[in-house]
Protein backbone atom coordinates (compact mmCIF):
# COMPACT_ATOMS: atom_id res chain seq x y z
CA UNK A 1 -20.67 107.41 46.71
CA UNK A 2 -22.44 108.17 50.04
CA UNK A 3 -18.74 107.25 52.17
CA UNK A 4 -16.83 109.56 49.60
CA UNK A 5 -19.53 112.29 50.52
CA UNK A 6 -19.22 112.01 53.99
CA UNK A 7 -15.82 111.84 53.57
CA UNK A 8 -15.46 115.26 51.72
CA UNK A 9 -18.03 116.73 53.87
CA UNK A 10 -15.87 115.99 57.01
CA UNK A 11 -12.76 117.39 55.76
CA UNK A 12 -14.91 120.13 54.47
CA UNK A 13 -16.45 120.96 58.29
CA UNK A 14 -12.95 120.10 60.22
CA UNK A 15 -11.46 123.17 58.01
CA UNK A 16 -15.05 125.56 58.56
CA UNK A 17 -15.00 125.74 54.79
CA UNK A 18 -17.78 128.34 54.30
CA UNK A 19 -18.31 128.42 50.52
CA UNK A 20 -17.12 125.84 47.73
CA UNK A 21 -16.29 126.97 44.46
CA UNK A 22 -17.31 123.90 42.26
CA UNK A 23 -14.98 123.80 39.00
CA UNK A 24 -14.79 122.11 35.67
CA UNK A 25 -12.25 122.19 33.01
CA UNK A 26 -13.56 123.89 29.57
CA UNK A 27 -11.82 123.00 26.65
CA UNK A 28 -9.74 125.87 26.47
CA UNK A 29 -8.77 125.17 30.24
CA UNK A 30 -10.88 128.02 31.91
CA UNK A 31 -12.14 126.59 35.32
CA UNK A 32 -16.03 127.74 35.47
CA UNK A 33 -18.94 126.27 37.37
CA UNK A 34 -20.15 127.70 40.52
CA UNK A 35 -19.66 129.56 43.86
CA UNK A 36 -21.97 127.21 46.62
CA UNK A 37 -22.51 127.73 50.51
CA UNK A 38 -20.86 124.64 51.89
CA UNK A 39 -24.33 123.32 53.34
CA UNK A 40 -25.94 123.75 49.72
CA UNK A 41 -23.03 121.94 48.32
CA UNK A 42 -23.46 119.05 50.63
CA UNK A 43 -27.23 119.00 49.85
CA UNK A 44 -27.12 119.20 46.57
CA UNK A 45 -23.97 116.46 46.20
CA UNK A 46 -22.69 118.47 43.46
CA UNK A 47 -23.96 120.87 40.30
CA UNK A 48 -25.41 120.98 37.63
CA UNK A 49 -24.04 123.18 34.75
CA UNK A 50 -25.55 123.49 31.04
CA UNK A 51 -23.65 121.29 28.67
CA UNK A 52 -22.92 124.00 26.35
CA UNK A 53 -20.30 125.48 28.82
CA UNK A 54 -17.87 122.66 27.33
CA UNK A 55 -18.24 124.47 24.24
CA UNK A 56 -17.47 127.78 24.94
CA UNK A 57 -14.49 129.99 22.94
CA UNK A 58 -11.83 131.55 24.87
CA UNK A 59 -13.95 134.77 24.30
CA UNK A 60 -17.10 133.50 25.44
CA UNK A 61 -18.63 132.93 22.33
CA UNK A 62 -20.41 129.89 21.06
CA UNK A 63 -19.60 127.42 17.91
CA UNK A 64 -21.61 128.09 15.23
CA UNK A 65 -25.73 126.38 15.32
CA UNK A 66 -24.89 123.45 12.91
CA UNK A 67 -22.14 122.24 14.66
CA UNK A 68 -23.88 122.97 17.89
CA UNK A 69 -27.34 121.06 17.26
CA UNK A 70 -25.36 118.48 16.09
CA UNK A 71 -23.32 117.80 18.96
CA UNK A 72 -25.85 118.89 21.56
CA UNK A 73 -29.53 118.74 22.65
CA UNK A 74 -31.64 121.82 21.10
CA UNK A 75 -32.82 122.31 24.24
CA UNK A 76 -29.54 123.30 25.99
CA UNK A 77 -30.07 120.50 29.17
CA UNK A 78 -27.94 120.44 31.70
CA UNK A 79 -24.61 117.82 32.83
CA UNK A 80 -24.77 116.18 36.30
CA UNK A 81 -21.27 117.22 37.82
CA UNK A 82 -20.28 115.15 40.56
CA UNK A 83 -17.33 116.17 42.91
CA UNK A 84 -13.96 114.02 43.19
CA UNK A 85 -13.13 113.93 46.79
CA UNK A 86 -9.08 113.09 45.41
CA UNK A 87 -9.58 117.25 43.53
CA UNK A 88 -10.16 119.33 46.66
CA UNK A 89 -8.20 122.54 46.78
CA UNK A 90 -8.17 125.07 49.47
CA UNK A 91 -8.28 128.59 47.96
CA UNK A 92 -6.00 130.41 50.53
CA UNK A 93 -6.28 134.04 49.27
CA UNK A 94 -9.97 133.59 49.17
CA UNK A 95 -11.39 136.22 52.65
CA UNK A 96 -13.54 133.77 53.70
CA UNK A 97 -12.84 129.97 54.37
CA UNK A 98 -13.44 128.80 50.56
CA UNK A 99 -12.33 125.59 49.04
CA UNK A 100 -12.42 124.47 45.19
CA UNK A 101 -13.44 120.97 44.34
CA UNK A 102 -13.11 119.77 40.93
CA UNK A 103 -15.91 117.79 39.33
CA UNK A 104 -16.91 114.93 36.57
CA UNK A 105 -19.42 115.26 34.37
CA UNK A 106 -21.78 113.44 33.68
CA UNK A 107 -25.27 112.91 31.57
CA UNK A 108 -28.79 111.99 33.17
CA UNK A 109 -27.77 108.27 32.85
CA UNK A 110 -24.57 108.44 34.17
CA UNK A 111 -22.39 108.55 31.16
CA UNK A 112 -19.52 110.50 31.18
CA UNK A 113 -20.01 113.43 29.25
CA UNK A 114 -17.69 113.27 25.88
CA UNK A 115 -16.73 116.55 25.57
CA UNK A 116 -15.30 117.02 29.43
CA UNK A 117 -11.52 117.37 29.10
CA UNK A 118 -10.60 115.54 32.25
CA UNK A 119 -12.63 112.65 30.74
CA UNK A 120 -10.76 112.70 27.79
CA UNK A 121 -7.82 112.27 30.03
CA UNK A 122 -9.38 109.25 32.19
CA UNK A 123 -10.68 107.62 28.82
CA UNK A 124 -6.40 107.28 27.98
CA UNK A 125 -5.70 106.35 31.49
CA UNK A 126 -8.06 103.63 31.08
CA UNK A 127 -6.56 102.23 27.77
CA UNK A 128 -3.09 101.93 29.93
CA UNK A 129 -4.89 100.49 33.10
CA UNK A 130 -6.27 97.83 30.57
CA UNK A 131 -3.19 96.88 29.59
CA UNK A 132 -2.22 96.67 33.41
CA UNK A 133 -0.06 99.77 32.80
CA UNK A 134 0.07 103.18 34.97
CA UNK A 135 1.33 106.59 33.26
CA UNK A 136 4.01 108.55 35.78
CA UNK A 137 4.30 112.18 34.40
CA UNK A 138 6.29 115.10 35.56
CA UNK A 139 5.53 118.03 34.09
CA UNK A 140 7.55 121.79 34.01
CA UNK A 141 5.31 125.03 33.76
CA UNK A 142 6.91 128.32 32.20
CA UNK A 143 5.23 131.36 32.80
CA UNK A 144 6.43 134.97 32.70
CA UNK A 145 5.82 137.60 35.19
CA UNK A 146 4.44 140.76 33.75
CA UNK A 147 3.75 144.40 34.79
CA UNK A 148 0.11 145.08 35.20
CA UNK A 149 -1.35 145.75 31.46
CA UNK A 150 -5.01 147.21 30.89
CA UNK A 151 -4.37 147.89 27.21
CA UNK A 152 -3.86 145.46 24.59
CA UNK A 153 -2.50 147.02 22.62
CA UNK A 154 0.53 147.89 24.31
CA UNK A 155 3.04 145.04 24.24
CA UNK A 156 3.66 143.48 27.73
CA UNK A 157 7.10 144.10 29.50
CA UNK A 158 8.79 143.17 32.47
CA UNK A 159 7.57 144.36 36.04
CA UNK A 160 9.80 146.12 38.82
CA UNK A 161 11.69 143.55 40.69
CA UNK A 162 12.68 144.30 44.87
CA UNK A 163 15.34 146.29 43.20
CA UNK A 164 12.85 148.68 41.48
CA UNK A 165 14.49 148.02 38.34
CA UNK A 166 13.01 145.78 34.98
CA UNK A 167 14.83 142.80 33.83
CA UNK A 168 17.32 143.63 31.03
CA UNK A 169 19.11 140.71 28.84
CA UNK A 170 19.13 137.35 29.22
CA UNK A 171 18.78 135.85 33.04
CA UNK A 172 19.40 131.62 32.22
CA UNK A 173 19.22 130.19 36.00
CA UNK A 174 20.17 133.28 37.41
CA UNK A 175 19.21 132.91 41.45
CA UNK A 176 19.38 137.02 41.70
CA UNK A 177 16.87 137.13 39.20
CA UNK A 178 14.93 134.94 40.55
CA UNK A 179 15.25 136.77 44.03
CA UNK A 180 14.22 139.82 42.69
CA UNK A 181 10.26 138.35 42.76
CA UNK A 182 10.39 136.65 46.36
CA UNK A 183 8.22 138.06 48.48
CA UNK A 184 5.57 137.04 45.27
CA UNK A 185 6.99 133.32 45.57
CA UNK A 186 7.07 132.98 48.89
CA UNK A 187 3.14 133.70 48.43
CA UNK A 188 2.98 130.98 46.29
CA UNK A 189 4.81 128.24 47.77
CA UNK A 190 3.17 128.71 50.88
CA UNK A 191 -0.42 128.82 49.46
CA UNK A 192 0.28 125.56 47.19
CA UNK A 193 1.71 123.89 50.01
CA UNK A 194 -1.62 124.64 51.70
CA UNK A 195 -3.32 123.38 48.32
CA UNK A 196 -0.93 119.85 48.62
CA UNK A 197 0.39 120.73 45.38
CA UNK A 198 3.45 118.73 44.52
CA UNK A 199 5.33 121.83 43.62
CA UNK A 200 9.61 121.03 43.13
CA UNK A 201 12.32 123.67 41.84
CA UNK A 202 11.84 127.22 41.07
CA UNK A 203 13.77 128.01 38.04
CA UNK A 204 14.54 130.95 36.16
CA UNK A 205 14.02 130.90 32.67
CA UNK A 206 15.62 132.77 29.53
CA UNK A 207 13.18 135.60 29.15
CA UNK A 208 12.88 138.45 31.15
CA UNK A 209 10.54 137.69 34.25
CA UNK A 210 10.42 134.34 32.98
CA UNK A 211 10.18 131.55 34.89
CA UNK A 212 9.52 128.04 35.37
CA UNK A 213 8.29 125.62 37.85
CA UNK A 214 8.79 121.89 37.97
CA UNK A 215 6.35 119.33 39.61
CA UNK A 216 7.10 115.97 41.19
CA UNK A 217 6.51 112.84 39.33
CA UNK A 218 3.06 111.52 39.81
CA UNK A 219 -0.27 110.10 38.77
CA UNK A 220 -1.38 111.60 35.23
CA UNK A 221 -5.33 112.90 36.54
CA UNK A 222 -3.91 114.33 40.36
CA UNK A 223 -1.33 116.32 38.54
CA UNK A 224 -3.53 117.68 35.61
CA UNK A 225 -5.63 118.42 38.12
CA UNK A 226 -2.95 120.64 40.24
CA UNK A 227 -1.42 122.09 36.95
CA UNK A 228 -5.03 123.53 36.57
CA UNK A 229 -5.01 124.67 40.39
CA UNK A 230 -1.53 125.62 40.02
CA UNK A 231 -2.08 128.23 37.11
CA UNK A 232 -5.25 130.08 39.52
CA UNK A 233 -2.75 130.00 42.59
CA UNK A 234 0.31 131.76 40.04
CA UNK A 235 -1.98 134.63 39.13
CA UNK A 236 -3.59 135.31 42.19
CA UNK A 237 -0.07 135.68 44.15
CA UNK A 238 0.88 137.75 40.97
CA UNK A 239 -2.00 140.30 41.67
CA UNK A 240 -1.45 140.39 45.23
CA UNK A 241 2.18 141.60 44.11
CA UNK A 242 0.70 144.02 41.52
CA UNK A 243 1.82 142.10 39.02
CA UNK A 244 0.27 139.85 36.48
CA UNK A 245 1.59 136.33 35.32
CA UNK A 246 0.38 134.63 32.10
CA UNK A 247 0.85 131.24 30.58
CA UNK A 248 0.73 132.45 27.04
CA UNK A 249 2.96 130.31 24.96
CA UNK A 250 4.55 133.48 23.12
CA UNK A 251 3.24 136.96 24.97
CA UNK A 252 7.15 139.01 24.14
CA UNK A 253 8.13 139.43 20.51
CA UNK A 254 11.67 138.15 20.40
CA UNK A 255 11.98 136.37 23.77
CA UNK A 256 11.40 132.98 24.34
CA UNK A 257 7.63 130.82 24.78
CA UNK A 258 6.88 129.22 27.63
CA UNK A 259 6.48 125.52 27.21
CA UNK A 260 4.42 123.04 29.33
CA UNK A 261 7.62 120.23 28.90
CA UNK A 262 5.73 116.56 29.71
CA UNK A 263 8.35 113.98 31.08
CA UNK A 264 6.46 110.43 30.72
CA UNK A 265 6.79 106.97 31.52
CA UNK A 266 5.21 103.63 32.30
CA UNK A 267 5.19 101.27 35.07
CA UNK A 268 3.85 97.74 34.96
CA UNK A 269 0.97 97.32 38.09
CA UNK A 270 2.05 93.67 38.70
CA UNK A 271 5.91 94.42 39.12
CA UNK A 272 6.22 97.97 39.77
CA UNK A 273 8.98 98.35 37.34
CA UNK A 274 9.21 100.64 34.21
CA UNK A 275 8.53 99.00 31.06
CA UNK A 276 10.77 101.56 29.15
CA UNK A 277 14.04 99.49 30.33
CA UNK A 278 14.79 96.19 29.80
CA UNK A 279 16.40 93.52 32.80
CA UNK A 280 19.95 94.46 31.65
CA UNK A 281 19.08 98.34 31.80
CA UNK A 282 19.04 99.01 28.01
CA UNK A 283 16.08 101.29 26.46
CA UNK A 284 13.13 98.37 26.12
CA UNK A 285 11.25 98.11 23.05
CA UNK A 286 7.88 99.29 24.10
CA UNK A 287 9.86 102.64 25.06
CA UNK A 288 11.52 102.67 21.43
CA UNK A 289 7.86 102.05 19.93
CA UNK A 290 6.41 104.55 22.62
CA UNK A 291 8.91 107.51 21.26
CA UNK A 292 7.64 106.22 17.16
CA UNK A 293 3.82 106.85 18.42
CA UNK A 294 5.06 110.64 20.05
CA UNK A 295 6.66 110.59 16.22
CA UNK A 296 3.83 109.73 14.28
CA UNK A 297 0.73 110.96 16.19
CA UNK A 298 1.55 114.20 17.92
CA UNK A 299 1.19 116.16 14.03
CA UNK A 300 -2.28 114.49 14.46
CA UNK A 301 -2.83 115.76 17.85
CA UNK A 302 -0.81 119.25 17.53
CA UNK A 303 -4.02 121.72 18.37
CA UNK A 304 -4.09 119.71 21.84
CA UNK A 305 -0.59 120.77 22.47
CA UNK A 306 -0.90 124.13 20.60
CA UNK A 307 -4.34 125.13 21.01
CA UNK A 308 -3.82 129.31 20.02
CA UNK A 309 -2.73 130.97 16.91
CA UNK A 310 -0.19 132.61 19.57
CA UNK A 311 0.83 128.70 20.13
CA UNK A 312 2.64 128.66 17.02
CA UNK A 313 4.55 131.69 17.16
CA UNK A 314 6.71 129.44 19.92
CA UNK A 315 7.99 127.05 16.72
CA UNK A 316 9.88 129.16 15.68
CA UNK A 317 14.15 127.39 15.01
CA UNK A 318 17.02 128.99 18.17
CA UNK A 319 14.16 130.71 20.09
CA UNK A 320 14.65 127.66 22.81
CA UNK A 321 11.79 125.68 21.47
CA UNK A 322 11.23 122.18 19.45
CA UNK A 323 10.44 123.04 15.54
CA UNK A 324 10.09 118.98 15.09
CA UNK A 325 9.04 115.64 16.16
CA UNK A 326 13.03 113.85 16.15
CA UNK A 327 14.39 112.67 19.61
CA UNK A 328 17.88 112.13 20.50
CA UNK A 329 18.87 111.70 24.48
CA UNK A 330 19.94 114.63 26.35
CA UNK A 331 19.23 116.77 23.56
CA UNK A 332 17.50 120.05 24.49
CA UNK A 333 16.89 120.91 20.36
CA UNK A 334 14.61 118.03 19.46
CA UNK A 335 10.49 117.83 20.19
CA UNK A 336 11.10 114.40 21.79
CA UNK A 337 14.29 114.67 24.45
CA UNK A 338 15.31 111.51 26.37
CA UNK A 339 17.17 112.65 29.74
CA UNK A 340 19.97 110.85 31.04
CA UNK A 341 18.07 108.66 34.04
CA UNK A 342 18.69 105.85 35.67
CA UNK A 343 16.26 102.45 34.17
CA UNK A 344 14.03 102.51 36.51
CA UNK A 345 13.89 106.30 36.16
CA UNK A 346 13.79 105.95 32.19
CA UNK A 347 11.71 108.62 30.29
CA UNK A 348 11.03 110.91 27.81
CA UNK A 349 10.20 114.15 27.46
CA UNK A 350 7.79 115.87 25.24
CA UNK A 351 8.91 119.37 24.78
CA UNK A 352 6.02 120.51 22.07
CA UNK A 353 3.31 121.28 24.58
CA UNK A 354 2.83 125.21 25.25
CA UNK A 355 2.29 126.54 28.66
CA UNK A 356 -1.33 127.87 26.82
CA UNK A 357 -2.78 123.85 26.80
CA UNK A 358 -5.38 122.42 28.72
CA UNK A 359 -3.53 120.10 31.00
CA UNK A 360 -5.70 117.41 30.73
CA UNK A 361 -6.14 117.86 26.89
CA UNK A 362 -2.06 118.00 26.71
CA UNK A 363 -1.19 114.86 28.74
CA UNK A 364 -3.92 113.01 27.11
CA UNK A 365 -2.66 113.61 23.68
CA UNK A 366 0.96 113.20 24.41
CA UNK A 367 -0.18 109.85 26.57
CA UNK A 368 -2.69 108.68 23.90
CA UNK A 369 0.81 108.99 20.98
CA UNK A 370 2.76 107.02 23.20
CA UNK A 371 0.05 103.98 23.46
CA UNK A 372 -0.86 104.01 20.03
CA UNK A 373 3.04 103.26 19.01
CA UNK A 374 3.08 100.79 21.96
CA UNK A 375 0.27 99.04 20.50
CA UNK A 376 0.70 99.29 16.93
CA UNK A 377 4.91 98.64 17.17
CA UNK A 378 5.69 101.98 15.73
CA UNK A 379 9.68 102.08 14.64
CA UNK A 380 11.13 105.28 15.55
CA UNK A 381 13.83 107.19 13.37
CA UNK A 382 17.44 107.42 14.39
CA UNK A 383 18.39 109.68 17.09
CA UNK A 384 19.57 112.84 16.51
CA UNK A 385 23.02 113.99 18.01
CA UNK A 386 24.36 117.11 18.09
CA UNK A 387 22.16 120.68 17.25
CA UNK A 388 18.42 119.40 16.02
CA UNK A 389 17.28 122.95 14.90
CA UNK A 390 17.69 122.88 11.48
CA UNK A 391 15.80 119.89 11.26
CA UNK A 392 12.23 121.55 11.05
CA UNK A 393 10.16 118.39 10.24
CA UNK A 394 7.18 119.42 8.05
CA UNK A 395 5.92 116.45 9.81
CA UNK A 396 4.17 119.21 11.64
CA UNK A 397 1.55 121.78 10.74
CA UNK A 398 2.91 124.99 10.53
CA UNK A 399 -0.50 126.98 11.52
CA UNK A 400 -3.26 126.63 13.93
CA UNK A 401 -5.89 126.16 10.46
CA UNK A 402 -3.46 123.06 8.62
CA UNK A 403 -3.34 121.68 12.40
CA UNK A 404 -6.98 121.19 12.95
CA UNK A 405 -7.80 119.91 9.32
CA UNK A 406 -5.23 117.48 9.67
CA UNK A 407 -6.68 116.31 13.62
CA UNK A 408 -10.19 116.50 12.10
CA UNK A 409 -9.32 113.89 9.19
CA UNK A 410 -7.56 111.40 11.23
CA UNK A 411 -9.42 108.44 11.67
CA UNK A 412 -7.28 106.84 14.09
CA UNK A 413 -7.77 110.09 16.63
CA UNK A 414 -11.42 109.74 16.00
CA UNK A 415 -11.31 106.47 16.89
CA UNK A 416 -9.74 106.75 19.84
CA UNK A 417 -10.53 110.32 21.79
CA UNK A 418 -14.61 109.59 19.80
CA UNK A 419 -16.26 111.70 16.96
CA UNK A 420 -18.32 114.13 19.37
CA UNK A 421 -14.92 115.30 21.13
CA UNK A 422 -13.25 115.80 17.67
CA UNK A 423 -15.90 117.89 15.98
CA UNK A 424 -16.79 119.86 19.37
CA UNK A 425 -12.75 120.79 20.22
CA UNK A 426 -12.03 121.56 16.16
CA UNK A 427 -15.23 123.55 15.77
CA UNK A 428 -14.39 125.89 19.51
CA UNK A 429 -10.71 126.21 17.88
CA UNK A 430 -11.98 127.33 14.64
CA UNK A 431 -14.49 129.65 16.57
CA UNK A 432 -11.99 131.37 17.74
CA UNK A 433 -9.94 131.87 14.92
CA UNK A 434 -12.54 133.67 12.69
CA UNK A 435 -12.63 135.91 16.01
CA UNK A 436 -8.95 136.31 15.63
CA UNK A 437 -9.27 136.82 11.92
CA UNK A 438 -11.48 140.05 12.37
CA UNK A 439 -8.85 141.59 14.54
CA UNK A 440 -6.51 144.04 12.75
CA UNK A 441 -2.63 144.28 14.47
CA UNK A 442 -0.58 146.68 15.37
CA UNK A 443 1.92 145.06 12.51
CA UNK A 444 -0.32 145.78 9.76
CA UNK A 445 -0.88 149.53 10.82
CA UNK A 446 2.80 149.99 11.14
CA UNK A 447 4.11 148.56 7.79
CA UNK A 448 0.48 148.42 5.87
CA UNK A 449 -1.26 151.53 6.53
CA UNK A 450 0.85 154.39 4.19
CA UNK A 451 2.69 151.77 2.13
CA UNK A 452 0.20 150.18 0.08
């Protein structure tokens, strides 16, 4: 522990890194924690933040007092957060020299805190590792650009591009687009290139001001950890450009969601090669078992994937996103689409996942599906070829309230991701949907208010 310290505190001093901004992952994927001069930081060896912060709504409310006393101590102690010297950021629009360090948490005896998203995610990775497996992920971030909004109530549209005119129609891959928001992405690459972020194309998406952004294959934890650096660096070079970005999975009536697409496979430690292909090259059948556990488990697992009421406005059939759990390979219309790769390079990709999931909640779901149907031999259904669309699979829950009932009843995801982390993520989720609930919309005051 002491070498990792000095290590961190080294590449702290060799930058002048004035202030640290120590982060955690909430459930609902808000970084929080605390801003630390550098020499307190290195004193203190890390932070210590109230456990109930895991448990926080997206509104900053709490879960109601049963289900808190029951999953935490009455007296509201603190978590021991410990920094990972392999999650240190620099925060380059930050005036003075200011880096972010992500942390574990843990308890007063050194257990790793249940509730902690990116322990969720390690608590997978270990399941693989014990089978002497290693996760490889890619994973693709849509986002839309947005003019600056301070009402909610007024729908969002698309911002001035160089041209000083809005997006109009459809824009699929369109490099002018794309061009019209450079000086903004120039900002970006640059600053995640400062941040080591394993950033690869820039795409533009369907939507107006929609876009998308695809990161290099890698570790499961380093990239979870950069998608949740990635999303801070997006809306800071978005408000430098007077603009705002947001990772809502459905913030336009009648364009397209934005997806957080999950490309996954497995290589074996010993050999180095991926167990998803067999000698001759054909699909292996721990990858056809791996795409029956996606099948089976992800309806168990949806709220990790769709986490918002908003989430499920993105299912809905030709509005570019997955209304099912079927595969087929290089089929864009199914949940589960297997791109054409080479074996080595052999994959799937899980297209449910909104752009609005924790990262580490997301990957260790979609990872956790895949295992199970590894380990249990899961069949998976026929391929489909041709449009997938019309096959909406009521496999999956169509709202945010059947999704949770049916996580919180399944044994097997108790089992696995532990009681405490079950009842604590369904009872924030359900939080925030009596807050939703209270809200009246703009729909209802248009077609309710002098017709009823």
């Amino acid at each position: 522990m002491s070498t990792k310290l000095d290590q961190l505190s080294s590449w702290l001093k060799e930058r002048k890194i004035t202030e640290v901004e120590c982060l955690v992952s909430d459930l609902t994927g808000i970084a929080r924690g605390k801003i630390s001069p550098t020499n307190k930081f290195l004193d203190e060896k890390g932070m210590r933040l109230p456990e109930s912060v895991l448990l926080q709504t997206v509104t900053g409310d709490y879960v109601e007092d049963d289900v808190y006393y029951d999953l935490l101590d009455p007296a509201d102690i603190d978590m021991f957060c410990r920094p990972d010297e392999n999650a240190v950021f620099i925060v380059p629009w930050a005036i003075e020299p200011t880096a972010q360090v992500i942390h574990d948490t843990y308890d007063k005896l050194g257990n790793p805190i249940e509730l902690s998203p990116r322990n969720i995610l390690k608590k997978v990775l270990r399941l693989y590792a014990e089978k002497g497996w290693q996760p490889i992920v890619a994973p693709e971030m849509e986002f839309y650009l947005t003019k600056r909004n301070s009402d909610p109530d007024f729908p969002l549209v698309a911002p001035m591009g160089r041209s000083g005119r809005p997006e109009t129609g459809r824009q699929s891959f369109s490099i002018d687009a794309a061009n019209e928001f450079d000086p903004l992405f120039e900002d970006m690459y640059d600053w995640c290139e400062l941040q080591g972020l394993d950033l690869d194309t820039l795409i533009h998406e369907e939507g107006p001001a929609q876009m998308e952004i695809n990161f290099r294959h890698g570790e499961a934890l380093h990239l979870a950890d950069q998608i949740l650096v990635f999303k801070r660096t997006m809306r800071e070079a978005a408000l430098k450009h007077d603009v705002a970005a947001t990772f809502m999975a459905k913030p336009i009536t009648d364009e397209p969601g934005s997806a957080m697409h999950l490309h996954q496979s497995i290589i074996d430690l010993k050999t180095g090669k991926n167990i998803f292909s067999n000698e001759d090259g054909s699909m292996s059948q721990l990858f056809m078992h791996h795409i029956g556990g996606l099948q089976k488990y992800i309806p168990e697992l949806l709220p990790l994937f769709a986490p918002n009421v908003n989430s499920f406005r993105r299912f809905l059939p030709d509005t570019s996103a997955p209304v099912n759990v079927e595969w087929g390979e290089e089929n864009r219309t199914v949940g589960l689409r297997v791109p054409d790769a080479t074996p080595q390079n052999r994959r799937v990709e899980n297209r449910l996942a909104g752009a609005d999931a924790n990262p580490y909640l997301a990957l260790a779901a979609s990872l956790l599906c895949g295992y199970i149907g590894m380990v249990e031999g899961i069949e998976p259904s026929a391929p489909v070829v041709g449009r997938g669309y019309e096959r909406r699979n009521l496999r999956l829950p169509l709202t945010l309230e059947a999704a949770l009932e049916r996580m919180e009843t399944c044994q097997v995801v108790e089992q696995y991701l532990g009681h405490k982390f079950v009842s604590g993520y369904v009872a924030v989720k359900r939080a925030e949907h009596e807050n939703f609930k209270r809200v009246i919309s703009s729909w209802e005051r248009e077609f309710l208010l002098l017709s009823v």
